[in-house]
C-alpha atoms as a PDB file:
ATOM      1  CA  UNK A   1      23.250  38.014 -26.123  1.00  0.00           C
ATOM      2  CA  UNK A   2      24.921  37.249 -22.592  1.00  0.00           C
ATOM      3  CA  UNK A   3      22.811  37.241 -20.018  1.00  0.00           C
ATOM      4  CA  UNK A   4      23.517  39.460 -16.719  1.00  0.00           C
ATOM      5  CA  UNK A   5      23.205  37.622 -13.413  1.00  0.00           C
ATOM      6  CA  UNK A   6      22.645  39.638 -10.291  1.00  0.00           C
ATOM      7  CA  UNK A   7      25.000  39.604  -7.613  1.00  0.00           C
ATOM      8  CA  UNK A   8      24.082  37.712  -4.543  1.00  0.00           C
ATOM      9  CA  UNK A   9      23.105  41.065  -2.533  1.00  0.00           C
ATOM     10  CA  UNK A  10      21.093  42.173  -5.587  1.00  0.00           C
ATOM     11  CA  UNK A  11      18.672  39.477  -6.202  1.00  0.00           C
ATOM     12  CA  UNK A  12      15.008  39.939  -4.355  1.00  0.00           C
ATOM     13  CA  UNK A  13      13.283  37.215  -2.923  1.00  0.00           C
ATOM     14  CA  UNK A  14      10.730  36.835  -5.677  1.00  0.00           C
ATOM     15  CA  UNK A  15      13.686  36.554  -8.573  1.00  0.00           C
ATOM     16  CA  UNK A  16      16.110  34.120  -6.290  1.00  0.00           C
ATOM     17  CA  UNK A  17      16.902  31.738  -9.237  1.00  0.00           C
ATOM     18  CA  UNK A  18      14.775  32.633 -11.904  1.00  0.00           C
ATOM     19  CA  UNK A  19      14.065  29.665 -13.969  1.00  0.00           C
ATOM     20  CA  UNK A  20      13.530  31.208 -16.855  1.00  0.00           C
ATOM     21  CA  UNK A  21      16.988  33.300 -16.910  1.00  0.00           C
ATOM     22  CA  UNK A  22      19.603  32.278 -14.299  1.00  0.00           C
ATOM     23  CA  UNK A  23      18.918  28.593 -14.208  1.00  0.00           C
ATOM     24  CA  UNK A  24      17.766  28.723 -17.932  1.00  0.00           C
ATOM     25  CA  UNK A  25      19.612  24.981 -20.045  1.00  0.00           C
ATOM     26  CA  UNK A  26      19.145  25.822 -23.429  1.00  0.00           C
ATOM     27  CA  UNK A  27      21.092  29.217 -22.643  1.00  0.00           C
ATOM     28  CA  UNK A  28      24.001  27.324 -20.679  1.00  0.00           C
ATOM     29  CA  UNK A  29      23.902  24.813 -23.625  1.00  0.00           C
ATOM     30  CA  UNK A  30      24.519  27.903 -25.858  1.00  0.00           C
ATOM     31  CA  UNK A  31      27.036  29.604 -24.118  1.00  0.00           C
ATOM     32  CA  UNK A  32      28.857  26.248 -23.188  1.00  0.00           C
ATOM     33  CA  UNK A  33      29.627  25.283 -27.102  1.00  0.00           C
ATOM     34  CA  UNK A  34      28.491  21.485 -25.503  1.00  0.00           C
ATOM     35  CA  UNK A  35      31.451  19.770 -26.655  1.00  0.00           C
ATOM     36  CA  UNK A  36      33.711  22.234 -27.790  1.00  0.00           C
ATOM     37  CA  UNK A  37      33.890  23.373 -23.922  1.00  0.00           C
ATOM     38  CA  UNK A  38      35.858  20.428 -23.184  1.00  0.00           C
ATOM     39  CA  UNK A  39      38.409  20.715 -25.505  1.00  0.00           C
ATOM     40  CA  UNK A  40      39.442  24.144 -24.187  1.00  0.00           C
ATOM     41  CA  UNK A  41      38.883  23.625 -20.666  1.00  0.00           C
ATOM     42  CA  UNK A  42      42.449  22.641 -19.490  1.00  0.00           C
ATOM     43  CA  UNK A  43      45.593  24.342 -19.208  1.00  0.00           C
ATOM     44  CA  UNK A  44      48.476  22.600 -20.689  1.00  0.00           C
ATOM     45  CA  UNK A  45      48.352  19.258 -21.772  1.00  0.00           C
ATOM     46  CA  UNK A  46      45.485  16.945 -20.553  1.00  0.00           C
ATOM     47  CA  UNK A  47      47.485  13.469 -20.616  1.00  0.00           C
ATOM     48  CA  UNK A  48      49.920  14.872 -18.028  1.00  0.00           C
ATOM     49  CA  UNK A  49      51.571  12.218 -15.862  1.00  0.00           C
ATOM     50  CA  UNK A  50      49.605  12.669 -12.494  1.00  0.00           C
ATOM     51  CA  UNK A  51      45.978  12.414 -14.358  1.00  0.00           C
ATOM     52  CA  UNK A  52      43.827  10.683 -14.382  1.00  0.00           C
ATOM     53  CA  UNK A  53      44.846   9.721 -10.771  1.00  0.00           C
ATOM     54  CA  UNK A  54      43.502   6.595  -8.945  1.00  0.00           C
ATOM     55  CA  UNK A  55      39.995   6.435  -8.193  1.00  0.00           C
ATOM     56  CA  UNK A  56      38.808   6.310  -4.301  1.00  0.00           C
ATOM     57  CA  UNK A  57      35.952   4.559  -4.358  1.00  0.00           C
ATOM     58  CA  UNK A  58      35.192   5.546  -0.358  1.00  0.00           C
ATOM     59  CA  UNK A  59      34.115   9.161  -2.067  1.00  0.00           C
ATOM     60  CA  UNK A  60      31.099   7.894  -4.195  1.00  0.00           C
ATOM     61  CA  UNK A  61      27.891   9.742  -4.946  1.00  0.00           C
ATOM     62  CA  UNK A  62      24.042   8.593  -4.881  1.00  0.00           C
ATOM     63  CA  UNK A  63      23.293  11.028  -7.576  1.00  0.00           C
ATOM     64  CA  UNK A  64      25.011  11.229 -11.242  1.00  0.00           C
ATOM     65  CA  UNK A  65      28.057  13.136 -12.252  1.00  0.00           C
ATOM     66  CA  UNK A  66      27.420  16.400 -13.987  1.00  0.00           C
ATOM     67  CA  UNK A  67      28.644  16.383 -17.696  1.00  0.00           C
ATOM     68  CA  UNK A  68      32.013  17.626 -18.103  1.00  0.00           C
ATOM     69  CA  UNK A  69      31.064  20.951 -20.591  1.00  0.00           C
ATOM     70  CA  UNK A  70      28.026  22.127 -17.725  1.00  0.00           C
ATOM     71  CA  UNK A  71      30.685  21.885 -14.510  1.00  0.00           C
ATOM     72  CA  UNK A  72      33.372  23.658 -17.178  1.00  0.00           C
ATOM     73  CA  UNK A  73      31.338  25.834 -19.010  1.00  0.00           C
ATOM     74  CA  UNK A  74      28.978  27.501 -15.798  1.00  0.00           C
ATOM     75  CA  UNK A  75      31.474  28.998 -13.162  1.00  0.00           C
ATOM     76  CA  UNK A  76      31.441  31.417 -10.360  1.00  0.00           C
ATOM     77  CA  UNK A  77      34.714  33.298 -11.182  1.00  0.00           C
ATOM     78  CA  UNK A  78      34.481  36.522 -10.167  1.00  0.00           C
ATOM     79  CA  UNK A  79      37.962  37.952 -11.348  1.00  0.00           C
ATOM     80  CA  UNK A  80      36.928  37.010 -14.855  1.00  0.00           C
ATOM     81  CA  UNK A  81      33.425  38.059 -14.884  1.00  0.00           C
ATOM     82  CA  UNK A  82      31.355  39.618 -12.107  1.00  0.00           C
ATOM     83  CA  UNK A  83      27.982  39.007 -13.087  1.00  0.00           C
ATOM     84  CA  UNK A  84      28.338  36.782 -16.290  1.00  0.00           C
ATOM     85  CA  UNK A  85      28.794  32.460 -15.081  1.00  0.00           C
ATOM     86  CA  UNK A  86      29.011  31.649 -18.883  1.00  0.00           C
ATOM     87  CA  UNK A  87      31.254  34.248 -19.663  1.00  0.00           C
ATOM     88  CA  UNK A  88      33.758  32.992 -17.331  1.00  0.00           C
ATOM     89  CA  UNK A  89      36.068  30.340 -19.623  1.00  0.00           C
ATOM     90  CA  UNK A  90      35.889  32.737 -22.402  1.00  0.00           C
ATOM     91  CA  UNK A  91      38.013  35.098 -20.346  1.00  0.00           C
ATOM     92  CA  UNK A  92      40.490  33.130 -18.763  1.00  0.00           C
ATOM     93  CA  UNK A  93      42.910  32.887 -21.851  1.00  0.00           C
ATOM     94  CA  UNK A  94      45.181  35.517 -20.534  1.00  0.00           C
ATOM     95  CA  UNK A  95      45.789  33.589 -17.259  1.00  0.00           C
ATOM     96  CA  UNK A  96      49.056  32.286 -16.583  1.00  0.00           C
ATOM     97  CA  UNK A  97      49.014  29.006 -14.212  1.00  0.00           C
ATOM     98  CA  UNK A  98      52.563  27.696 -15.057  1.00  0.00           C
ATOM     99  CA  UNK A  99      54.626  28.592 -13.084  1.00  0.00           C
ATOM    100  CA  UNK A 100      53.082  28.557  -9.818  1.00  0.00           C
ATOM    101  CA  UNK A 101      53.518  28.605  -5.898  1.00  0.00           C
ATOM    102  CA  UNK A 102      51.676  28.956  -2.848  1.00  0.00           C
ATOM    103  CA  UNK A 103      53.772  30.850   0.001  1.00  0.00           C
ATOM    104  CA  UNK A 104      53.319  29.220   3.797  1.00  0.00           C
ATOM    105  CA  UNK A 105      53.208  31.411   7.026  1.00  0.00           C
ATOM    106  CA  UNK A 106      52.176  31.852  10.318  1.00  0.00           C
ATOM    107  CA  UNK A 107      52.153  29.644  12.680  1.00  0.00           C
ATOM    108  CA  UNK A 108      54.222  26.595  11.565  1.00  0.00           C
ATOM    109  CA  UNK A 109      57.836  25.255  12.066  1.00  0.00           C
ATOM    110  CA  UNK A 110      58.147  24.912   8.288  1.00  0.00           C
ATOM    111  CA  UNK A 111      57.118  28.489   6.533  1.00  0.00           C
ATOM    112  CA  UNK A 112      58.166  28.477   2.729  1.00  0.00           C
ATOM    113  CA  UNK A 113      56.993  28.399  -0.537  1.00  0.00           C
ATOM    114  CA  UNK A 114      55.489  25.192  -2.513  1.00  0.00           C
ATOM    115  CA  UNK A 115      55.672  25.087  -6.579  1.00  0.00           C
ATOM    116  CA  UNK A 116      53.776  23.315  -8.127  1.00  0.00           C
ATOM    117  CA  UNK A 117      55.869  20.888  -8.788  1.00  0.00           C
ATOM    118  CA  UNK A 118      57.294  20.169  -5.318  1.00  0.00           C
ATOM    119  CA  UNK A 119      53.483  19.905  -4.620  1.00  0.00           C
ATOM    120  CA  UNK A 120      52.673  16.972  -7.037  1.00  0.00           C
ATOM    121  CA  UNK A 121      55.755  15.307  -6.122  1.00  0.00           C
ATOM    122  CA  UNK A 122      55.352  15.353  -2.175  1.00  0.00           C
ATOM    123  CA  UNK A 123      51.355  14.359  -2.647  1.00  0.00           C
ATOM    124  CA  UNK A 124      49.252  11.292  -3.768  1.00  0.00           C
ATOM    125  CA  UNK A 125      46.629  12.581  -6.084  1.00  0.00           C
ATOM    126  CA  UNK A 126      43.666  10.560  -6.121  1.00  0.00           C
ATOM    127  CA  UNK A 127      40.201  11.145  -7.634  1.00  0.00           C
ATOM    128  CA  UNK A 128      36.933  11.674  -5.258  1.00  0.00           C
ATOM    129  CA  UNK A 129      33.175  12.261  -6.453  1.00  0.00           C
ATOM    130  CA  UNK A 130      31.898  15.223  -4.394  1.00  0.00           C
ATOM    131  CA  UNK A 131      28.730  17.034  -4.648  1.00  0.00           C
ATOM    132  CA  UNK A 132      29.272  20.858  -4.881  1.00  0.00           C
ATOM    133  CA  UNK A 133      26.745  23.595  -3.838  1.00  0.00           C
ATOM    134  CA  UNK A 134      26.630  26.820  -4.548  1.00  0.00           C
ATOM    135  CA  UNK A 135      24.815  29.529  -2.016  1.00  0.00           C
ATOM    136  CA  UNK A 136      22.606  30.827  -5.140  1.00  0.00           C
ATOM    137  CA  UNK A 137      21.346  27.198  -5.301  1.00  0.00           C
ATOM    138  CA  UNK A 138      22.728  25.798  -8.227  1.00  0.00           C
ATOM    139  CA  UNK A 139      24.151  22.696  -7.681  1.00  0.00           C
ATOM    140  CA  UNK A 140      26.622  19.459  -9.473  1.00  0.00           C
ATOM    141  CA  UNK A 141      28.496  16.526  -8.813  1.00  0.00           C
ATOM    142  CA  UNK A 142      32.002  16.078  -9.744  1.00  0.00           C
ATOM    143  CA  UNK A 143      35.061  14.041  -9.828  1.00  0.00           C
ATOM    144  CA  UNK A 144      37.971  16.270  -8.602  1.00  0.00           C
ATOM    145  CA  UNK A 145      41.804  15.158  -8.292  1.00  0.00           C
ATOM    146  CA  UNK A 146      43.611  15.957  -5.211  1.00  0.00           C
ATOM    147  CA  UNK A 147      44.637  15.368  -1.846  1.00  0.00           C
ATOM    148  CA  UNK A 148      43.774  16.112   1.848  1.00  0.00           C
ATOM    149  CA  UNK A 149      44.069  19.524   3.029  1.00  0.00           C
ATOM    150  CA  UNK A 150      45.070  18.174   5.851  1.00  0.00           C
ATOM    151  CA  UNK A 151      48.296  16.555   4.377  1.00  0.00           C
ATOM    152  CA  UNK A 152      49.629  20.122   3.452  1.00  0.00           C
ATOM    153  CA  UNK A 153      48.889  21.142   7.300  1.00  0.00           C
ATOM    154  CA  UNK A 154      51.018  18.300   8.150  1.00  0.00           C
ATOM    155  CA  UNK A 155      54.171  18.565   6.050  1.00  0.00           C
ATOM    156  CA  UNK A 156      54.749  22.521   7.241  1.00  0.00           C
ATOM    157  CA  UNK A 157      53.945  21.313  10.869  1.00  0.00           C
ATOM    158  CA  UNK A 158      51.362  23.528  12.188  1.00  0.00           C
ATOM    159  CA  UNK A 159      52.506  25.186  16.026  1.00  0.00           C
ATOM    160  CA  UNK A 160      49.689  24.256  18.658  1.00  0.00           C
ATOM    161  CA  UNK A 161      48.355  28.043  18.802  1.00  0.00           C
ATOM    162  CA  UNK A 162      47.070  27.800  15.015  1.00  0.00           C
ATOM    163  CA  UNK A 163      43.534  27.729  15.278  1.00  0.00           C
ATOM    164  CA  UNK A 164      42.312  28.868  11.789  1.00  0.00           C
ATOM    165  CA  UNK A 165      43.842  28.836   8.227  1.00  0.00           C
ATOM    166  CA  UNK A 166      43.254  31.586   5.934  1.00  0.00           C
ATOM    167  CA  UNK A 167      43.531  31.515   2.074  1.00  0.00           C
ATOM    168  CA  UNK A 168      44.662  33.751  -0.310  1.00  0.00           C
ATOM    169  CA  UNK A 169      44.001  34.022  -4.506  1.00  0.00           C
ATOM    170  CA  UNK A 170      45.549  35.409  -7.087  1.00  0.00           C
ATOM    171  CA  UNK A 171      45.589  39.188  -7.696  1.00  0.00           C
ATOM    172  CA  UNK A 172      46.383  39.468 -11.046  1.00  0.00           C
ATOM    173  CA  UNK A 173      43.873  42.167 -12.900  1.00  0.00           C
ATOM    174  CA  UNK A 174      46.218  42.554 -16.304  1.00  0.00           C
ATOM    175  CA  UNK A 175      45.248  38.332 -16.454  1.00  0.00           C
ATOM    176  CA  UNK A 176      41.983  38.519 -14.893  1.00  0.00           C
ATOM    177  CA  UNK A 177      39.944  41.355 -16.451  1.00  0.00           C
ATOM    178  CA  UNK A 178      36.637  40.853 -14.428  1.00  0.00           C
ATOM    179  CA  UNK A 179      39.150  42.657 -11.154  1.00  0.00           C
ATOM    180  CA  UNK A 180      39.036  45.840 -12.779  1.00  0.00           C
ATOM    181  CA  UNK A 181      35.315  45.581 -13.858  1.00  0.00           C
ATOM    182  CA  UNK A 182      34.748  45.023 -10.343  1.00  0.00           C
ATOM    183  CA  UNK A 183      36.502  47.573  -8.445  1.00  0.00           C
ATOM    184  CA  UNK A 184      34.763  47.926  -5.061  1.00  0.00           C
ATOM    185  CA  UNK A 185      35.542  44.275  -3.877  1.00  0.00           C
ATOM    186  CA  UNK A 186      37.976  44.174  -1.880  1.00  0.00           C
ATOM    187  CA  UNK A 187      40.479  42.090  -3.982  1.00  0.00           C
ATOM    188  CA  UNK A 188      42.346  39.646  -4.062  1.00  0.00           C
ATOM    189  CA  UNK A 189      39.976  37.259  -2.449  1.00  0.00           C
ATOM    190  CA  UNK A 190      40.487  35.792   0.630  1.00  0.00           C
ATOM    191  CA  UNK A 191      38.836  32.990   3.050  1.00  0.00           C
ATOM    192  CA  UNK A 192      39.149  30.748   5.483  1.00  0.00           C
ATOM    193  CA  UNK A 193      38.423  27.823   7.639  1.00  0.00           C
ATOM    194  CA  UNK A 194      38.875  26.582  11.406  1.00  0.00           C
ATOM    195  CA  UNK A 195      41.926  23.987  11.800  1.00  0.00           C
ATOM    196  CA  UNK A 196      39.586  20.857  12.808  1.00  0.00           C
ATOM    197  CA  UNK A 197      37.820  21.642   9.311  1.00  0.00           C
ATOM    198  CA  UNK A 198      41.013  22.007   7.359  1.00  0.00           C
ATOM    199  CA  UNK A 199      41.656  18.683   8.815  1.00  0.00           C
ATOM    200  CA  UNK A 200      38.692  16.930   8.026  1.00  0.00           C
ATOM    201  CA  UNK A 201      39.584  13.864   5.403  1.00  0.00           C
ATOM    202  CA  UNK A 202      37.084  15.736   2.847  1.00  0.00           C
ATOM    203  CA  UNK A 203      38.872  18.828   2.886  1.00  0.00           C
ATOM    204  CA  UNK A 204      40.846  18.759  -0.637  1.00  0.00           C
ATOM    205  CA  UNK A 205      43.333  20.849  -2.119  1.00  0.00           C
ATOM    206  CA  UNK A 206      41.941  20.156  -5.693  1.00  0.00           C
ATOM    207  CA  UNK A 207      44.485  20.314  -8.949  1.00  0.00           C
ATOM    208  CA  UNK A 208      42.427  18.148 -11.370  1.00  0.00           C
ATOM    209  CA  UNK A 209      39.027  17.453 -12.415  1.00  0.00           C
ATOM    210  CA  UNK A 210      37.331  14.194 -14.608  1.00  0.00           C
ATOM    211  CA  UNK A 211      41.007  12.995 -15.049  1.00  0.00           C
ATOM    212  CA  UNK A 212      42.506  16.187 -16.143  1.00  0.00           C
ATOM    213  CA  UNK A 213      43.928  19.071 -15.082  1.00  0.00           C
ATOM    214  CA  UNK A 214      42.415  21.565 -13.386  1.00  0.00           C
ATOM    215  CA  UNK A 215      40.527  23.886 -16.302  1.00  0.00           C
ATOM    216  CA  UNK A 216      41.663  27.668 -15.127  1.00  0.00           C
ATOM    217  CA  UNK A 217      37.813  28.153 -14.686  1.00  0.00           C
ATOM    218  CA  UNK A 218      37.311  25.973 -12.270  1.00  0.00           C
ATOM    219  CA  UNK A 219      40.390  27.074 -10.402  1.00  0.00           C
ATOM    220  CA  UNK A 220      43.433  25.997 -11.833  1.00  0.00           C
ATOM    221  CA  UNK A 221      45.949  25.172 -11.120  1.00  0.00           C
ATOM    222  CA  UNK A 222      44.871  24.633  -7.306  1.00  0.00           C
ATOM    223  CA  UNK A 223      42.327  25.388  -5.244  1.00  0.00           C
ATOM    224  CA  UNK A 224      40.089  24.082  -2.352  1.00  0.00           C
ATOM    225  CA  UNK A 225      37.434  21.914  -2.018  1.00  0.00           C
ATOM    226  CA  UNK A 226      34.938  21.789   1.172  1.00  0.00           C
ATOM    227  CA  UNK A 227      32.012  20.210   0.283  1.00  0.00           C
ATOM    228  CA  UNK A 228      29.640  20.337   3.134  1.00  0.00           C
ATOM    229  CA  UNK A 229      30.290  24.392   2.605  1.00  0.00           C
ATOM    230  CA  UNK A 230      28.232  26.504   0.087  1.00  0.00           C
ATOM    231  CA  UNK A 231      30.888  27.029  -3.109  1.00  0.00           C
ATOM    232  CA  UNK A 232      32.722  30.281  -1.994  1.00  0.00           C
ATOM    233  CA  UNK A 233      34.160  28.385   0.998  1.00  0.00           C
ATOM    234  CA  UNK A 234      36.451  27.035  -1.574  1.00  0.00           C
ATOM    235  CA  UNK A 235      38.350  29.199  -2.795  1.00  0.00           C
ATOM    236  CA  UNK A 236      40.391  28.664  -6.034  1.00  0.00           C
ATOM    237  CA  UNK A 237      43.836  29.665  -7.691  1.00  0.00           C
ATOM    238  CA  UNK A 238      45.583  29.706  -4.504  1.00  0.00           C
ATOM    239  CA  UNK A 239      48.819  31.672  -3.839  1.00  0.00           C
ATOM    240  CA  UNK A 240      48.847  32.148  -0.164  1.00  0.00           C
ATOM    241  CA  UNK A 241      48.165  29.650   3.108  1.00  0.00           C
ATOM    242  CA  UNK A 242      48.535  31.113   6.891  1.00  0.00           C
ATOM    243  CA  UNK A 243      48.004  29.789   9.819  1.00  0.00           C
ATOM    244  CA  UNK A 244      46.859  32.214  12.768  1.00  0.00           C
ATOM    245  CA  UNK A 245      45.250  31.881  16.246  1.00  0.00           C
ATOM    246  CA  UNK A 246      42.308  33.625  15.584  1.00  0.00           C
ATOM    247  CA  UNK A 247      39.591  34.067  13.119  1.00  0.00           C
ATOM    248  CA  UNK A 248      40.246  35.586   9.875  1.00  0.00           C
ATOM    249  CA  UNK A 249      38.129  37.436   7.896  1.00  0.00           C
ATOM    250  CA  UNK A 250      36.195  36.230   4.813  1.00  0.00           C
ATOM    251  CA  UNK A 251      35.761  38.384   1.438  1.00  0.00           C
ATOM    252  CA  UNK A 252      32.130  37.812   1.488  1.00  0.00           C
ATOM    253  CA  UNK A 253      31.213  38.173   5.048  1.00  0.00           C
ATOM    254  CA  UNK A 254      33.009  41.967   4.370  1.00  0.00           C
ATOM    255  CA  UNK A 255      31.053  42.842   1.723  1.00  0.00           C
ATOM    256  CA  UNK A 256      27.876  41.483   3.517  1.00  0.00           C
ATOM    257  CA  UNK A 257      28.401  40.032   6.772  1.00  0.00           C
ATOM    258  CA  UNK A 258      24.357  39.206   7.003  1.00  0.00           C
ATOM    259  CA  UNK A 259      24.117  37.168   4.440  1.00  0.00           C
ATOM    260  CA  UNK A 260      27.880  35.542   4.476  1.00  0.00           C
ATOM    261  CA  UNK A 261      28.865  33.826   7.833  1.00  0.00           C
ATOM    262  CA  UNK A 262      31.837  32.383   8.398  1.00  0.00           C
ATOM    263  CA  UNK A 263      31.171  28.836   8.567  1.00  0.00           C
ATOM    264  CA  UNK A 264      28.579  28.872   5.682  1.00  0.00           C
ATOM    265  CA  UNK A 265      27.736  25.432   5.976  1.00  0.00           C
ATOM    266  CA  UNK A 266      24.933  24.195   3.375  1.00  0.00           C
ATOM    267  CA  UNK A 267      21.721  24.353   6.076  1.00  0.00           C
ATOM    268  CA  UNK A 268      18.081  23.584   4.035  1.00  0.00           C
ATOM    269  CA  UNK A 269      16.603  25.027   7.307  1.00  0.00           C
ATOM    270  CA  UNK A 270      18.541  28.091   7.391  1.00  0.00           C
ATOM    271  CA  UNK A 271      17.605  30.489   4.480  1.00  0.00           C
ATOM    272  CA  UNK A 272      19.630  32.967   2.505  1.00  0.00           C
ATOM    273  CA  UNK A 273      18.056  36.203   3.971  1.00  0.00           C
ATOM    274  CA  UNK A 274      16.740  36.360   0.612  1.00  0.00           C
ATOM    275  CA  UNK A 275      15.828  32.995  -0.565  1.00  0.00           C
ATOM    276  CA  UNK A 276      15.028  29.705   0.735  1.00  0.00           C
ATOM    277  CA  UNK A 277      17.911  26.992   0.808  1.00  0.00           C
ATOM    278  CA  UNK A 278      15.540  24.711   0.992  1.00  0.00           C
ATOM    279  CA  UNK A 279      15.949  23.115  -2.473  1.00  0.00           C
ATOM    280  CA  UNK A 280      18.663  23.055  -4.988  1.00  0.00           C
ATOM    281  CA  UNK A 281      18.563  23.308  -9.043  1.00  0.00           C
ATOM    282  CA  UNK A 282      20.786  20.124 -10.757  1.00  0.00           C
ATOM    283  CA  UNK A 283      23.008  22.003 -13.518  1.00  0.00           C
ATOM    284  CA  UNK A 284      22.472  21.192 -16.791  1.00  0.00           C
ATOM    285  CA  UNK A 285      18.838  20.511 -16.410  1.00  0.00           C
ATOM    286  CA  UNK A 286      18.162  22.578 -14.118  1.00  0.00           C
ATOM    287  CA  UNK A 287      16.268  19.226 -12.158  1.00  0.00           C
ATOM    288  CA  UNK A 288      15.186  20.533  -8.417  1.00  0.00           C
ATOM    289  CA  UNK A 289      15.608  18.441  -5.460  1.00  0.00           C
ATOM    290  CA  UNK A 290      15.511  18.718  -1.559  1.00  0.00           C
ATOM    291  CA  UNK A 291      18.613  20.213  -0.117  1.00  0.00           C
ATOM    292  CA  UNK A 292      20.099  17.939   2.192  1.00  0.00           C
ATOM    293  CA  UNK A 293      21.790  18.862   5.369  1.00  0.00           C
ATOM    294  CA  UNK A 294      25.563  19.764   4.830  1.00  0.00           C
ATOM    295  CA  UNK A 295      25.326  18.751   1.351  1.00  0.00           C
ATOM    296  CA  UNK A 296      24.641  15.381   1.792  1.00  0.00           C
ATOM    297  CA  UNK A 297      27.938  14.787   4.474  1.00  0.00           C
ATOM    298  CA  UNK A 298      25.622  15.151   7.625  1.00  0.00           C
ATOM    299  CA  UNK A 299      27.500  11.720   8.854  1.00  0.00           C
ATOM    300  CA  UNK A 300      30.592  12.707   7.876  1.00  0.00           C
ATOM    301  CA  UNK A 301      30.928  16.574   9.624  1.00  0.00           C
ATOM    302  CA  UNK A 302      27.880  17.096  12.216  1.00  0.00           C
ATOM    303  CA  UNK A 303      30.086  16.186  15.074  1.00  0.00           C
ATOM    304  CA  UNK A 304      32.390  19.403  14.307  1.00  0.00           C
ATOM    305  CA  UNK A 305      29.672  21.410  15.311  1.00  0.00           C
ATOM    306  CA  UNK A 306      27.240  22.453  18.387  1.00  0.00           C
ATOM    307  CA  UNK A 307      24.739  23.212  15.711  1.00  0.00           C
ATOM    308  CA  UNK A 308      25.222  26.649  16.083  1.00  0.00           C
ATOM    309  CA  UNK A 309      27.858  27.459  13.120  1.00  0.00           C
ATOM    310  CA  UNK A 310      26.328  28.817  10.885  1.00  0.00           C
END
């Protein structure tokens, strides 16, 4: 029996996180397969040349690493399932990630497309441990493989007027069935982030994770990684990066622009307008602990803001 979890807009304040369903172990245990996850996790084969990559040890964590089958095995995928987090990596087996590129526009002296390939080649991949939060409070820490955002934003050399970067995903319903179970979004999905942010050294464009590549669940085969921002801020299976002067719109903040700002920063003081922030829940166990300010990276990113940004 699969269990149906509410969208964000659907949950009341009294069932944010239900214990006993949504953040239930013995049911992600179940619908994980515990170590059979991580044998069908990745796309092609899992010794490829770039993984694992080199660890930086700058990028530790004060808290342990999530097991591999919980971070692979519970996923916010909404083009595969809409409602369903365990259902997610038992639909993706119609996804094609090879080949792949991501097309380059706006405002930059070097617009074109980047294979995958060309990507790996021009980029030093390098392992980071990162906390990762999600707005519906579920939390984990993980080692992706990547590189700094802020490398890509180099290489196409970005004209002084771009301000803001907005990403684009893949909109493929024939390979991603949860699209046409869903059809009121307003696919493909798209996000975004202000230049200073892209360029922050945590900001990762992500194409691995613990030494492998990237499992098409978790985003394959890239996607971004912001980890002071609640989950949705990074968005995965990338085809699309452009650069523009002004803010772009956000998938989420359409749909619900009350409960999905733009900056979405992980804030234990500022609530969900339907559930506290205040605390997280630790996936697999489901362990709760205090929520800390920008996801534990308060040193790192408080000086990009006025404290306003929500």
């Amino acid at each position: 029996m699969l269990i149906r979890i509410p969208e964000g807009w659907e949950i009341p304040e009294r069932d944010a996180t239900p214990e006993s369903v949504y953040m239930n172990r013995r049911e992600i245990v179940r619908a994980a397969g515990l170590a059979a996850v991580s044998s069908i996790a990745g796309y092609g084969a899992t010794t490829a040349p770039y993984y694992p990559a080199k660890v930086n040890a700058k990028y530790k964590l004060d808290v342990p690493v999530t097991e591999e089958w919980a971070a692979t095995g519970y996923n916010n995928y909404y083009e595969f399932h809409p409602t369903d987090k365990q259902a997610v990596k038992d639909r993706v087996g119609k996804f094609v990630t090879e080949p792949w590129s991501i097309k380059v526009s706006g405002l930059v002296n070097k617009p074109g497309t980047w294979d995958m390939d060309k990507i790996l080649a021009t980029f030093t991949l390098e392992e980071r441990l990162y906390r990762f939060r999600c707005v519906e409070r579920w939390a984990m820490a993980v080692p992706w493989t990547g590189f700094p955002l802020g490398d890509l934003v180099k290489a196409v050399e970005t004209k002084g007027e771009a301000k803001f970067i907005r990403f684009e995903t893949a909109n493929l319903p024939a390979q991603m069935p949860g699209m046409k179970e869903a059809p009121v979004y307003p696919w493909p999905y798209y996000e975004g982030l202000r230049m200073d942010e892209a360029m922050h050294p945590l900001a990762m464009l992500v194409t691995g994770l613990y030494g492998k590549k990237l499992p098409k669940q978790n985003g394959a085969p890239i996607r971004v990684i912001v980890p002071w921002k609640y989950g949705y801020k990074s968005p995965k299976s990338i085809v699309k990066i452009e650069f523009l002067a002004k803010e772009p719109g956000t998938f989420w903040n359409k749909l619900n622009s009350s409960e999905y700002g733009f900056y979405s920063n992980v804030n234990p003081k500022k609530p969900h307008p339907r559930w506290s922030q205040a605390i997280e829940q630790v996936i697999p166990n489901m362990e709760r602990r205090k929520t800390l300010m920008y996801n534990g990276y308060e040193e790192w990113v408080a000086g990009l803001y006025n404290g306003k940004e929500d």
